[in-house]
C-alpha atoms as a PDB file:
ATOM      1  CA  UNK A   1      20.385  99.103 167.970  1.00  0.00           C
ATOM      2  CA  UNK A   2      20.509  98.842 164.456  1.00  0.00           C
ATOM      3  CA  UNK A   3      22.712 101.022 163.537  1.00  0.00           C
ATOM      4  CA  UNK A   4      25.346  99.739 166.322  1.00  0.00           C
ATOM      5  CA  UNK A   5      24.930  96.710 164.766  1.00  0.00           C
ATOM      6  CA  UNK A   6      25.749  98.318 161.656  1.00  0.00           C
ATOM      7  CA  UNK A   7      29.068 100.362 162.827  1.00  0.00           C
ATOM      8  CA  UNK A   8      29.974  97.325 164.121  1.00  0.00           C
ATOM      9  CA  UNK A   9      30.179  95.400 160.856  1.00  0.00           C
ATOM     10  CA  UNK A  10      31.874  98.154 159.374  1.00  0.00           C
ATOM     11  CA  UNK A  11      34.713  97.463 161.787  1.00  0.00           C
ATOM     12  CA  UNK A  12      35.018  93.991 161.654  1.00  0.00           C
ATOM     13  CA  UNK A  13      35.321  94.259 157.946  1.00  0.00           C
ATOM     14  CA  UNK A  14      37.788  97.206 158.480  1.00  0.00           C
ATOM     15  CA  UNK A  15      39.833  95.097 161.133  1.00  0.00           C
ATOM     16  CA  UNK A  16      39.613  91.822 158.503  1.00  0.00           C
ATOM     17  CA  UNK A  17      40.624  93.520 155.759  1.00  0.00           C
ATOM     18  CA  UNK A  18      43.705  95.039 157.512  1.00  0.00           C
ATOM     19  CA  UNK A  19      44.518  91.868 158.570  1.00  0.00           C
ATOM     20  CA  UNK A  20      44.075  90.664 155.164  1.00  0.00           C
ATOM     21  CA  UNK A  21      46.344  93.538 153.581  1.00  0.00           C
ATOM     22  CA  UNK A  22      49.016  92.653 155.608  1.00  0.00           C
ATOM     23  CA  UNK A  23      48.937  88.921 155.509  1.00  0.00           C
ATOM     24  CA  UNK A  24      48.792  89.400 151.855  1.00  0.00           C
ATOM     25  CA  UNK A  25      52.220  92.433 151.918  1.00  0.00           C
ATOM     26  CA  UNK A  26      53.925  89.745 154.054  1.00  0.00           C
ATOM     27  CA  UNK A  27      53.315  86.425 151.415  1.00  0.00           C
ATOM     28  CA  UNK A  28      54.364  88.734 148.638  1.00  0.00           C
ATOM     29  CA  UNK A  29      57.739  90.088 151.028  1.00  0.00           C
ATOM     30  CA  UNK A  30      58.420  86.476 151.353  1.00  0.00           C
ATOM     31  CA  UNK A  31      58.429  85.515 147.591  1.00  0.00           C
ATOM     32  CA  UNK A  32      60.160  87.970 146.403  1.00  0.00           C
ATOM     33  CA  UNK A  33      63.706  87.723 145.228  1.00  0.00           C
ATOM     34  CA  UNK A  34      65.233  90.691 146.842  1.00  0.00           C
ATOM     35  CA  UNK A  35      63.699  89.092 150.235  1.00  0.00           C
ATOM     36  CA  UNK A  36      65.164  85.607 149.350  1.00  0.00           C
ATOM     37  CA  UNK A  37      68.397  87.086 148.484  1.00  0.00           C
ATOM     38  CA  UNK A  38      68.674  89.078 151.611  1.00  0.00           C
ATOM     39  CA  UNK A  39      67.755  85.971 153.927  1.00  0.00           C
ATOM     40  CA  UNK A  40      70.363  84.129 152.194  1.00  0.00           C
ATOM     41  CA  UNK A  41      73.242  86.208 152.125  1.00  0.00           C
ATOM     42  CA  UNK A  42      72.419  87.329 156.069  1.00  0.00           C
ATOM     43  CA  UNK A  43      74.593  85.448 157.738  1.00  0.00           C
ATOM     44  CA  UNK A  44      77.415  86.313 155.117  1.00  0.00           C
ATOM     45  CA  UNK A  45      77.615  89.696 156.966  1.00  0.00           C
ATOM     46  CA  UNK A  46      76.821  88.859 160.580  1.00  0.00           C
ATOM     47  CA  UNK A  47      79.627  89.642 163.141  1.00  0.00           C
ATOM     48  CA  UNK A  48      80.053  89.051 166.789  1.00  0.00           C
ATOM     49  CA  UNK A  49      80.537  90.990 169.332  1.00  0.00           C
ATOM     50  CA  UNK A  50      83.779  90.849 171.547  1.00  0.00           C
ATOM     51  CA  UNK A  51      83.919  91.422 175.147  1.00  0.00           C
ATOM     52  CA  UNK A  52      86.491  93.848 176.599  1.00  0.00           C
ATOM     53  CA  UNK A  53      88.915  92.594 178.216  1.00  0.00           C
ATOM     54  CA  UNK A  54      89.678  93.645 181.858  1.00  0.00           C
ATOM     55  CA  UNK A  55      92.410  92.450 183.862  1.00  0.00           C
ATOM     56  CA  UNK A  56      92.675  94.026 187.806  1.00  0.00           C
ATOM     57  CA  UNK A  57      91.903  97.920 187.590  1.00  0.00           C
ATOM     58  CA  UNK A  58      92.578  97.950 183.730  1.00  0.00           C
ATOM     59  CA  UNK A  59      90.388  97.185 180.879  1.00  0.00           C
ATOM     60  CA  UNK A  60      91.141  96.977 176.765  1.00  0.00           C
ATOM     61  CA  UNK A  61      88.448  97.730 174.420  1.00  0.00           C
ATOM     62  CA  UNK A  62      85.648  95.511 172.659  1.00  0.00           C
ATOM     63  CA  UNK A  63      84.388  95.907 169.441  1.00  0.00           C
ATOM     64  CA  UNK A  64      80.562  95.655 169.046  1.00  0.00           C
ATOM     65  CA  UNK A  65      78.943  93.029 166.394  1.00  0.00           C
ATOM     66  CA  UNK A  66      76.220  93.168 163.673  1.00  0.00           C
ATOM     67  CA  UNK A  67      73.386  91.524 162.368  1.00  0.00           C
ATOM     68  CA  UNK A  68      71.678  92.430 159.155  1.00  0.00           C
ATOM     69  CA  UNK A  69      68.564  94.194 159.782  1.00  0.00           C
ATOM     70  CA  UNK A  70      65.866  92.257 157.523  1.00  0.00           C
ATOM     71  CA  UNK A  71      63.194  94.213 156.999  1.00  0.00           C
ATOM     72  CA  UNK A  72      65.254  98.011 156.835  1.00  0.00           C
ATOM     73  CA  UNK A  73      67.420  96.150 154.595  1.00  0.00           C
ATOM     74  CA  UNK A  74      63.915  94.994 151.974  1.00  0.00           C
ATOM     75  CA  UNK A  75      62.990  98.512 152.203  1.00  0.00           C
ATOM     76  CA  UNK A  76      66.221 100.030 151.220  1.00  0.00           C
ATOM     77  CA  UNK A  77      66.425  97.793 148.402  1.00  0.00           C
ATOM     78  CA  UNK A  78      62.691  98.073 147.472  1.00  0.00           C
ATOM     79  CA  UNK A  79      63.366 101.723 146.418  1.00  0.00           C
ATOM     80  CA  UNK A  80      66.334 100.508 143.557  1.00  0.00           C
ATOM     81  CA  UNK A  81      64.111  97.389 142.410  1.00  0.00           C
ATOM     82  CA  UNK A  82      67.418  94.946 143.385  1.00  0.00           C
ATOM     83  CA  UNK A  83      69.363  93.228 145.718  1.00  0.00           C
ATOM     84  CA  UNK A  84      72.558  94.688 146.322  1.00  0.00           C
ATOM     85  CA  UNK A  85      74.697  94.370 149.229  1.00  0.00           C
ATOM     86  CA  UNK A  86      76.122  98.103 149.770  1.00  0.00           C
ATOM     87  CA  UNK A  87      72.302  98.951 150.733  1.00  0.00           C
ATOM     88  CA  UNK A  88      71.972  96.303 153.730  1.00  0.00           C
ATOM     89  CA  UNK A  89      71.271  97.789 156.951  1.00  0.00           C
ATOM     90  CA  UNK A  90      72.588  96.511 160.351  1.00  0.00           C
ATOM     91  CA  UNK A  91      71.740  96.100 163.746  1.00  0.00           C
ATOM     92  CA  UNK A  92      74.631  96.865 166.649  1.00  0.00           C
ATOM     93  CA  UNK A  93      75.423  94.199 168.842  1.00  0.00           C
ATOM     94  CA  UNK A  94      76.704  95.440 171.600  1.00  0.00           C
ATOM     95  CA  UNK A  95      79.676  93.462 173.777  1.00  0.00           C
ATOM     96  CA  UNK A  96      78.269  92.404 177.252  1.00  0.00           C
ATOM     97  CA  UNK A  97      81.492  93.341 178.799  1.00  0.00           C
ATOM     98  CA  UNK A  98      82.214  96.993 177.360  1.00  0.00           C
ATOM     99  CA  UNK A  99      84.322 100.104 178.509  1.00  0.00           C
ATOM    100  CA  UNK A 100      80.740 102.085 179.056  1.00  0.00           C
ATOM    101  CA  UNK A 101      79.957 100.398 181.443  1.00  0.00           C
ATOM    102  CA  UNK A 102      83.182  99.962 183.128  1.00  0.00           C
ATOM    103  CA  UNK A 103      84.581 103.608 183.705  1.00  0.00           C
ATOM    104  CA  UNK A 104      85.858 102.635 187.027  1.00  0.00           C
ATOM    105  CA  UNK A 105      88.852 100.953 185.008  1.00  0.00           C
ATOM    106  CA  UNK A 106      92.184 102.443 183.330  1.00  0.00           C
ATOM    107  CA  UNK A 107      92.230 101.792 179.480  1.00  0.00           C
ATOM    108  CA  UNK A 108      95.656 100.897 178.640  1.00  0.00           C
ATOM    109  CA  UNK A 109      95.157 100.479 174.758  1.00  0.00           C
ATOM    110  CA  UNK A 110      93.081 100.109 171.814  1.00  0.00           C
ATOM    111  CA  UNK A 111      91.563  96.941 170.189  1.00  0.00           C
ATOM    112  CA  UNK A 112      94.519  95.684 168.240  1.00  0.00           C
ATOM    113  CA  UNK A 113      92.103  94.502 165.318  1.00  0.00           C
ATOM    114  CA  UNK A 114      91.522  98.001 164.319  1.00  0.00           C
ATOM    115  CA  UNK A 115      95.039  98.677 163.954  1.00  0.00           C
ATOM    116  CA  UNK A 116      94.673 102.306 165.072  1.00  0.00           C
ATOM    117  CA  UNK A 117      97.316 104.281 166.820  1.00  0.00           C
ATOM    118  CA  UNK A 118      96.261 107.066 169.049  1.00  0.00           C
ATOM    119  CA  UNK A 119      99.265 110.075 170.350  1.00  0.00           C
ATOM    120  CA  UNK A 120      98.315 112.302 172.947  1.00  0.00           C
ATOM    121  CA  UNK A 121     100.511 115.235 173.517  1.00  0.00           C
ATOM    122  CA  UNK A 122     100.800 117.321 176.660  1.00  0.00           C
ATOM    123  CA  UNK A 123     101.032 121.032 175.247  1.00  0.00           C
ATOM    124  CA  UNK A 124     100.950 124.581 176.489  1.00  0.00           C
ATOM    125  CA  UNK A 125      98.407 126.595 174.448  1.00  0.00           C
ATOM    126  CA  UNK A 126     100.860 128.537 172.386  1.00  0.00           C
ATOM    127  CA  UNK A 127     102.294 124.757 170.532  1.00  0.00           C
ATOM    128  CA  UNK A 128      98.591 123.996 169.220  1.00  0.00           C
ATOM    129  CA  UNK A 129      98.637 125.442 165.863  1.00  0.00           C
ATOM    130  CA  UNK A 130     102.723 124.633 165.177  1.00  0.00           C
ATOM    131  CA  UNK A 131     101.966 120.901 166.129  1.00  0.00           C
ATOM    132  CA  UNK A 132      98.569 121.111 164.338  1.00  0.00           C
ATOM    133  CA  UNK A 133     100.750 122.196 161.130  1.00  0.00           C
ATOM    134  CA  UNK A 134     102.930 119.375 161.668  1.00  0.00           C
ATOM    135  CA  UNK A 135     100.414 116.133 162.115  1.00  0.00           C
ATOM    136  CA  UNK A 136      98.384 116.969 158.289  1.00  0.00           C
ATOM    137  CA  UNK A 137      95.291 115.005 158.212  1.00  0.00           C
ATOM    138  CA  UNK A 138      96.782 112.429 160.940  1.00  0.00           C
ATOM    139  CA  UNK A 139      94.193 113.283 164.053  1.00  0.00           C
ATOM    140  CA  UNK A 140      95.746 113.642 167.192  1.00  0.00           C
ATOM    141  CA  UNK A 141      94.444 114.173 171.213  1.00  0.00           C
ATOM    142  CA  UNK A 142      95.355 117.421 172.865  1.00  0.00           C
ATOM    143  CA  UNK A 143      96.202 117.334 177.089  1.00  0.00           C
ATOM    144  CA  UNK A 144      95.800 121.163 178.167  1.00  0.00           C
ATOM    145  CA  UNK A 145      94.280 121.460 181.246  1.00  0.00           C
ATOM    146  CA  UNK A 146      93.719 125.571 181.065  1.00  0.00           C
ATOM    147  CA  UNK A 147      91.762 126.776 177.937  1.00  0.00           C
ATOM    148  CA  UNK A 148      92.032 130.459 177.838  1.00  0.00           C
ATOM    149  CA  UNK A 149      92.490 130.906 174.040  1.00  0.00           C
ATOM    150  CA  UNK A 150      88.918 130.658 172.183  1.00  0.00           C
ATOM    151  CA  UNK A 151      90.917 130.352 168.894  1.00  0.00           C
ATOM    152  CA  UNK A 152      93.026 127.134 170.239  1.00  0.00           C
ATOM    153  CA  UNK A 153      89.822 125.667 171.148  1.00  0.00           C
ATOM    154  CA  UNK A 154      88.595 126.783 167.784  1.00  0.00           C
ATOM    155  CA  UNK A 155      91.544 125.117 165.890  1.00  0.00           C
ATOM    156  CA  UNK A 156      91.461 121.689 167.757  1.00  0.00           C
ATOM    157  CA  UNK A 157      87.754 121.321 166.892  1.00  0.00           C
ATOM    158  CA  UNK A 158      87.877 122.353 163.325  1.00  0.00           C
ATOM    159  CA  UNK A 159      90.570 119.954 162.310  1.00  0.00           C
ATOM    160  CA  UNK A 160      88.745 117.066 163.853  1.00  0.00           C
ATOM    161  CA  UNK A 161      91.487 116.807 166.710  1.00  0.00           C
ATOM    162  CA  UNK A 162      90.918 115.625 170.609  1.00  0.00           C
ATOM    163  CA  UNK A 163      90.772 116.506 174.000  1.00  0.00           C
ATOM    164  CA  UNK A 164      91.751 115.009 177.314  1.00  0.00           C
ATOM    165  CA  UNK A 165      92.298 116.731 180.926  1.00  0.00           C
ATOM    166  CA  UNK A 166      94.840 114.915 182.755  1.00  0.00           C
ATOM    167  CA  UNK A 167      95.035 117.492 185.635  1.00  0.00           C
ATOM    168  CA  UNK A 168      93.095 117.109 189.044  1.00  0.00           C
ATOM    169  CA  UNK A 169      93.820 120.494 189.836  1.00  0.00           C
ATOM    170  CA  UNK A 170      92.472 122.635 186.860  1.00  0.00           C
ATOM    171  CA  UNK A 171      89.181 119.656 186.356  1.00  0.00           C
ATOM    172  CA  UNK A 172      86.364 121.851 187.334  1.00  0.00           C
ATOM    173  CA  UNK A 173      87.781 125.265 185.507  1.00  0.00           C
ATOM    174  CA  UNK A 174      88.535 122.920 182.283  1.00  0.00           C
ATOM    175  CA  UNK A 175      85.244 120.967 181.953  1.00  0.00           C
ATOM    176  CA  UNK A 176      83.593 124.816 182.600  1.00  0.00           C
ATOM    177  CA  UNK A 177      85.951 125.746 179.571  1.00  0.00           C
ATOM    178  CA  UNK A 178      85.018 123.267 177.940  1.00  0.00           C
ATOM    179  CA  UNK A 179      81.097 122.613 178.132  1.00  0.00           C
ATOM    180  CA  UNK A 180      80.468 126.478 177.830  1.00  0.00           C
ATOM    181  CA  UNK A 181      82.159 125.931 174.197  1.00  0.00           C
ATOM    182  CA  UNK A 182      80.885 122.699 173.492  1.00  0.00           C
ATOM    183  CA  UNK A 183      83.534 120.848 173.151  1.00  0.00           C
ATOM    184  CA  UNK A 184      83.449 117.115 174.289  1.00  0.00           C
ATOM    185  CA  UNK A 185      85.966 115.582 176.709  1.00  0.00           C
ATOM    186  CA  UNK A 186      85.321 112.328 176.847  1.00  0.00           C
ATOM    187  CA  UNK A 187      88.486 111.118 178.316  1.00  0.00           C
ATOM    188  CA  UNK A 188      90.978 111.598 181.592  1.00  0.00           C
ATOM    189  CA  UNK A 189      94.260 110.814 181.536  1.00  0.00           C
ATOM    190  CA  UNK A 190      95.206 109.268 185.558  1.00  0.00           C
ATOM    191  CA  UNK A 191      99.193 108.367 185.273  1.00  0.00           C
ATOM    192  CA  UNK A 192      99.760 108.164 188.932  1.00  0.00           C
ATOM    193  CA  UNK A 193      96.399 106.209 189.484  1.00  0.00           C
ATOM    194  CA  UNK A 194      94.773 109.216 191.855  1.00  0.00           C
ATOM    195  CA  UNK A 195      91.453 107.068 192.996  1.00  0.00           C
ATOM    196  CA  UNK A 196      89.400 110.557 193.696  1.00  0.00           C
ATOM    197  CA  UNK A 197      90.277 111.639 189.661  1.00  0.00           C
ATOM    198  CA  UNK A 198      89.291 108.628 188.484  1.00  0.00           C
ATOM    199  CA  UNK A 199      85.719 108.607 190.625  1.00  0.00           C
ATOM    200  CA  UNK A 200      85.540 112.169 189.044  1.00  0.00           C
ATOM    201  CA  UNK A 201      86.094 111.540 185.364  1.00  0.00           C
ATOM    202  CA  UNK A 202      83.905 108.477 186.223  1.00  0.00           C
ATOM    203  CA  UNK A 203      80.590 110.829 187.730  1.00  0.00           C
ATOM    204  CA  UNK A 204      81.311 112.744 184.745  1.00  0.00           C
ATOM    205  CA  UNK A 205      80.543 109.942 182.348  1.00  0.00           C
ATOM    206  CA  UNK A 206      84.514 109.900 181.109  1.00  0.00           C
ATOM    207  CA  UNK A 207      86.436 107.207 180.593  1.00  0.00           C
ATOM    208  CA  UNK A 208      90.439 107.167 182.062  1.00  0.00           C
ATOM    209  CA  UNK A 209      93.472 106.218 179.981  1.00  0.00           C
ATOM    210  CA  UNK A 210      96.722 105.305 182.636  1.00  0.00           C
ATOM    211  CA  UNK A 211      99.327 106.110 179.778  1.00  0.00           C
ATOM    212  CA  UNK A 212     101.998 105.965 182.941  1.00  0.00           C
ATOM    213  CA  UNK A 213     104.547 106.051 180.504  1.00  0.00           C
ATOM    214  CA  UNK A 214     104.973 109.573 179.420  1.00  0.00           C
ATOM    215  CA  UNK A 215     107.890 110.117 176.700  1.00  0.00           C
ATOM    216  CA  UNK A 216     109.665 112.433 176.680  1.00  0.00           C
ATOM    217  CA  UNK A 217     113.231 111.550 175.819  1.00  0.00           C
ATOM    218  CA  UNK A 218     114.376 109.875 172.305  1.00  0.00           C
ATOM    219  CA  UNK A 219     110.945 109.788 171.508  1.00  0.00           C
ATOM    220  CA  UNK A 220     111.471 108.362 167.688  1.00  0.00           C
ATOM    221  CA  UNK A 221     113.379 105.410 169.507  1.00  0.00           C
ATOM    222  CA  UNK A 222     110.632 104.617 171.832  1.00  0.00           C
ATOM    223  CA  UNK A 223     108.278 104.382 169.222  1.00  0.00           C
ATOM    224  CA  UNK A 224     109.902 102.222 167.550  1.00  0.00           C
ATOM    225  CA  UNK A 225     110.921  99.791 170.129  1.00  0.00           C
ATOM    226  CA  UNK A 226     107.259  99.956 172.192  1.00  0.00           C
ATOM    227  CA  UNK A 227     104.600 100.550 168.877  1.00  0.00           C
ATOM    228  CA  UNK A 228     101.406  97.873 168.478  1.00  0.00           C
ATOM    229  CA  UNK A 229      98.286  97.687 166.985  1.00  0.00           C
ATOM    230  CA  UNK A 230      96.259  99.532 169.574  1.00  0.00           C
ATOM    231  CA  UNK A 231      98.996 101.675 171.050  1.00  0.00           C
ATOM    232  CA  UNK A 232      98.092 105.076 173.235  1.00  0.00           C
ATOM    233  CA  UNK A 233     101.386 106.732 172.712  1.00  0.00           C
ATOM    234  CA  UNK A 234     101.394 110.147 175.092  1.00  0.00           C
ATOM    235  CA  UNK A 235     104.350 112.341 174.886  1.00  0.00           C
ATOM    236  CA  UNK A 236     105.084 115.457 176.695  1.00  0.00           C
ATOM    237  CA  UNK A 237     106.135 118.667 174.045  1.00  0.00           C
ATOM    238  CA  UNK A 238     108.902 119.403 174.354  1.00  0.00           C
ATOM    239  CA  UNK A 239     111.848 120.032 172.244  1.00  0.00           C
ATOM    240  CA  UNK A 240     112.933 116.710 171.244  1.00  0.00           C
ATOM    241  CA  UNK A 241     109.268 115.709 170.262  1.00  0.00           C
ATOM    242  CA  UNK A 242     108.514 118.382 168.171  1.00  0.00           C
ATOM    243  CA  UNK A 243     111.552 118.328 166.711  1.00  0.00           C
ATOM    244  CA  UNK A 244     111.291 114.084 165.460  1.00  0.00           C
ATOM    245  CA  UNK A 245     107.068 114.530 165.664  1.00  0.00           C
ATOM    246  CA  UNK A 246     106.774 114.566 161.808  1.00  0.00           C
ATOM    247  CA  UNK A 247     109.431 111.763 161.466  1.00  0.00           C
ATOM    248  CA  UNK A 248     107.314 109.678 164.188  1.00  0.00           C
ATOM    249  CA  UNK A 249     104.338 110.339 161.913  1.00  0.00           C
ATOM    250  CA  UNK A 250     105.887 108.906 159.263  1.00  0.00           C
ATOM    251  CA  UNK A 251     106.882 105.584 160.539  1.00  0.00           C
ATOM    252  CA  UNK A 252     104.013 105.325 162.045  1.00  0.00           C
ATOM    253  CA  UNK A 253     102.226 105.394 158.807  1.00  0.00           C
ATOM    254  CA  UNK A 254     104.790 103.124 157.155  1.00  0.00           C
ATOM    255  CA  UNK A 255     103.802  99.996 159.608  1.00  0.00           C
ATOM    256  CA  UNK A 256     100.864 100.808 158.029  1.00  0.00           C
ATOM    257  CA  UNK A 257      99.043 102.157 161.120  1.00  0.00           C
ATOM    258  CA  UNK A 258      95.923 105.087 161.270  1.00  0.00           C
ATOM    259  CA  UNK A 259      96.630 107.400 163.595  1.00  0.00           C
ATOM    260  CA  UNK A 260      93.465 108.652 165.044  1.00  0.00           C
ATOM    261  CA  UNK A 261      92.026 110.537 168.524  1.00  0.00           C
ATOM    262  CA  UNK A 262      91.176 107.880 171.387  1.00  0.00           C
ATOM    263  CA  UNK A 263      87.007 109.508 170.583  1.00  0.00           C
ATOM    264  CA  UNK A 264      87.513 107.351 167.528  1.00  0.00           C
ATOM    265  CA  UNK A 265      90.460 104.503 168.568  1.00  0.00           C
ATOM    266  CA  UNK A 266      88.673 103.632 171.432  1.00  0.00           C
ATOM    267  CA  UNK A 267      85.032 103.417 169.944  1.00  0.00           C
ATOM    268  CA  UNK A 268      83.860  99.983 170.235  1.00  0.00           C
ATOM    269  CA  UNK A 269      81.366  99.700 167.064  1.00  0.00           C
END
């Protein structure tokens, strides 16, 4: 009985002085500067969220918020003995009304704060690496629904370029293609609104672009006339766009736009 009485003890004392330890880590967290600074400059750096924005069948992007993460951010600075603002650490808030969890909507264009541009372009295999040559370090999304070519595939991935199946017919064969090589398709492209594509992209965990504009004729012109913060420009390849695709490039970066895949234009955090 003694000894129980003993053990006991021991583990009250154990349990007070963790309790004591910690009281004590958390006074000295409080009163120190980097702490102080952190609290105070919190709010300096906190962003809300935005909600999409969905309007019938079709929905625009969000953009997800942040907090400062307090105690990450007193560790991270802990380690360099200061406060300094490029080692804060966030929290994602993420938009109540967001394209995950509506995929049963068309997404008819970016978030125009972002000021991204995405182009999609509707190729046959064999105008991959020519349009690949043309677009430089500008990323672009690649339609083709049949995959045969390992070294297309191969291309596309390695220069950090998209994919998107816009074809009901060749779905199952290209997500096959596709998931055997690892590539991600994360998007559908649904011009003519086909309800039993979209509930398959959708079971799929894809989201579906409507681009129901697909250019194809003076395409520098329609650029011009139609381009916004947030635009999803698709094009079909053919002569004409090749042809002004480097020129449409160009003014694109002029306005002053990035040109990026809809993985990245469409990301709401």
């Amino acid at each position: 009985m003694k000894k129980i009485f003993e053990y006991l003890g021991l583990i009250s004392l154990m349990v007070i002085s963790f309790f004591l330890t910690d009281k004590t880590i958390t006074v000295i967290q409080e009163v120190d500067e980097i702490m102080i600074s952190i609290r105070e400059n919190a709010d300096n750096y906190e962003e809300a969220s935005v909600n999409a924005i969905i309007d019938g069948d079709t929905i625009i992007p969000g953009r997800a918020g942040r907090r400062v993460n307090v105690e990450n951010s007193y560790r991270s600075m802990q380690r360099i003995g200061i406060y300094d603002s490029d080692f804060l650490e966030f929290d994602i808030i993420v938009p109540e009304i967001s394209i995950t969890n509506n995929l049963d909507k068309y997404i008819v264009q970016g978030n125009a704060n972002k000021r991204m541009i995405s182009l999609v372009l509707i190729v046959e295999e064999n105008q991959v690496e020519e349009i690949i040559n043309f677009v430089g370090d500008n990323k672009v999304t690649f339609a083709v629904n049949n995959m045969r070519n390992i070294d297309v595939v191969n291309a596309i991935d390695s220069e950090g370029h998209g994919f998107i199946i816009s074809s009901t017919e060749d779905y199952s064969l290209f997500m096959q293609q596709m998931n055997n090589r690892g590539s991600n398709v994360n998007f559908c492209h649904n011009p003519n609104r086909q309800l039993e594509f979209l509930k398959q992209c959708q079971q799929n965990g894809q989201h579906t672009i409507l681009g129901d504009s697909i250019i194809s004729v003076r395409p520098l012109q329609v650029v011009r006339d139609t381009i916004e913060p947030g635009s999803i420009l698709i094009f079909r390849a053919n002569a004409a766009v090749l042809r002004e695709l480097p020129n449409i490039i160009s003014y694109i970066n002029f306005r002053g736009f990035a040109i990026e895949t809809l993985d990245n234009h469409l990301r709401e955090n």
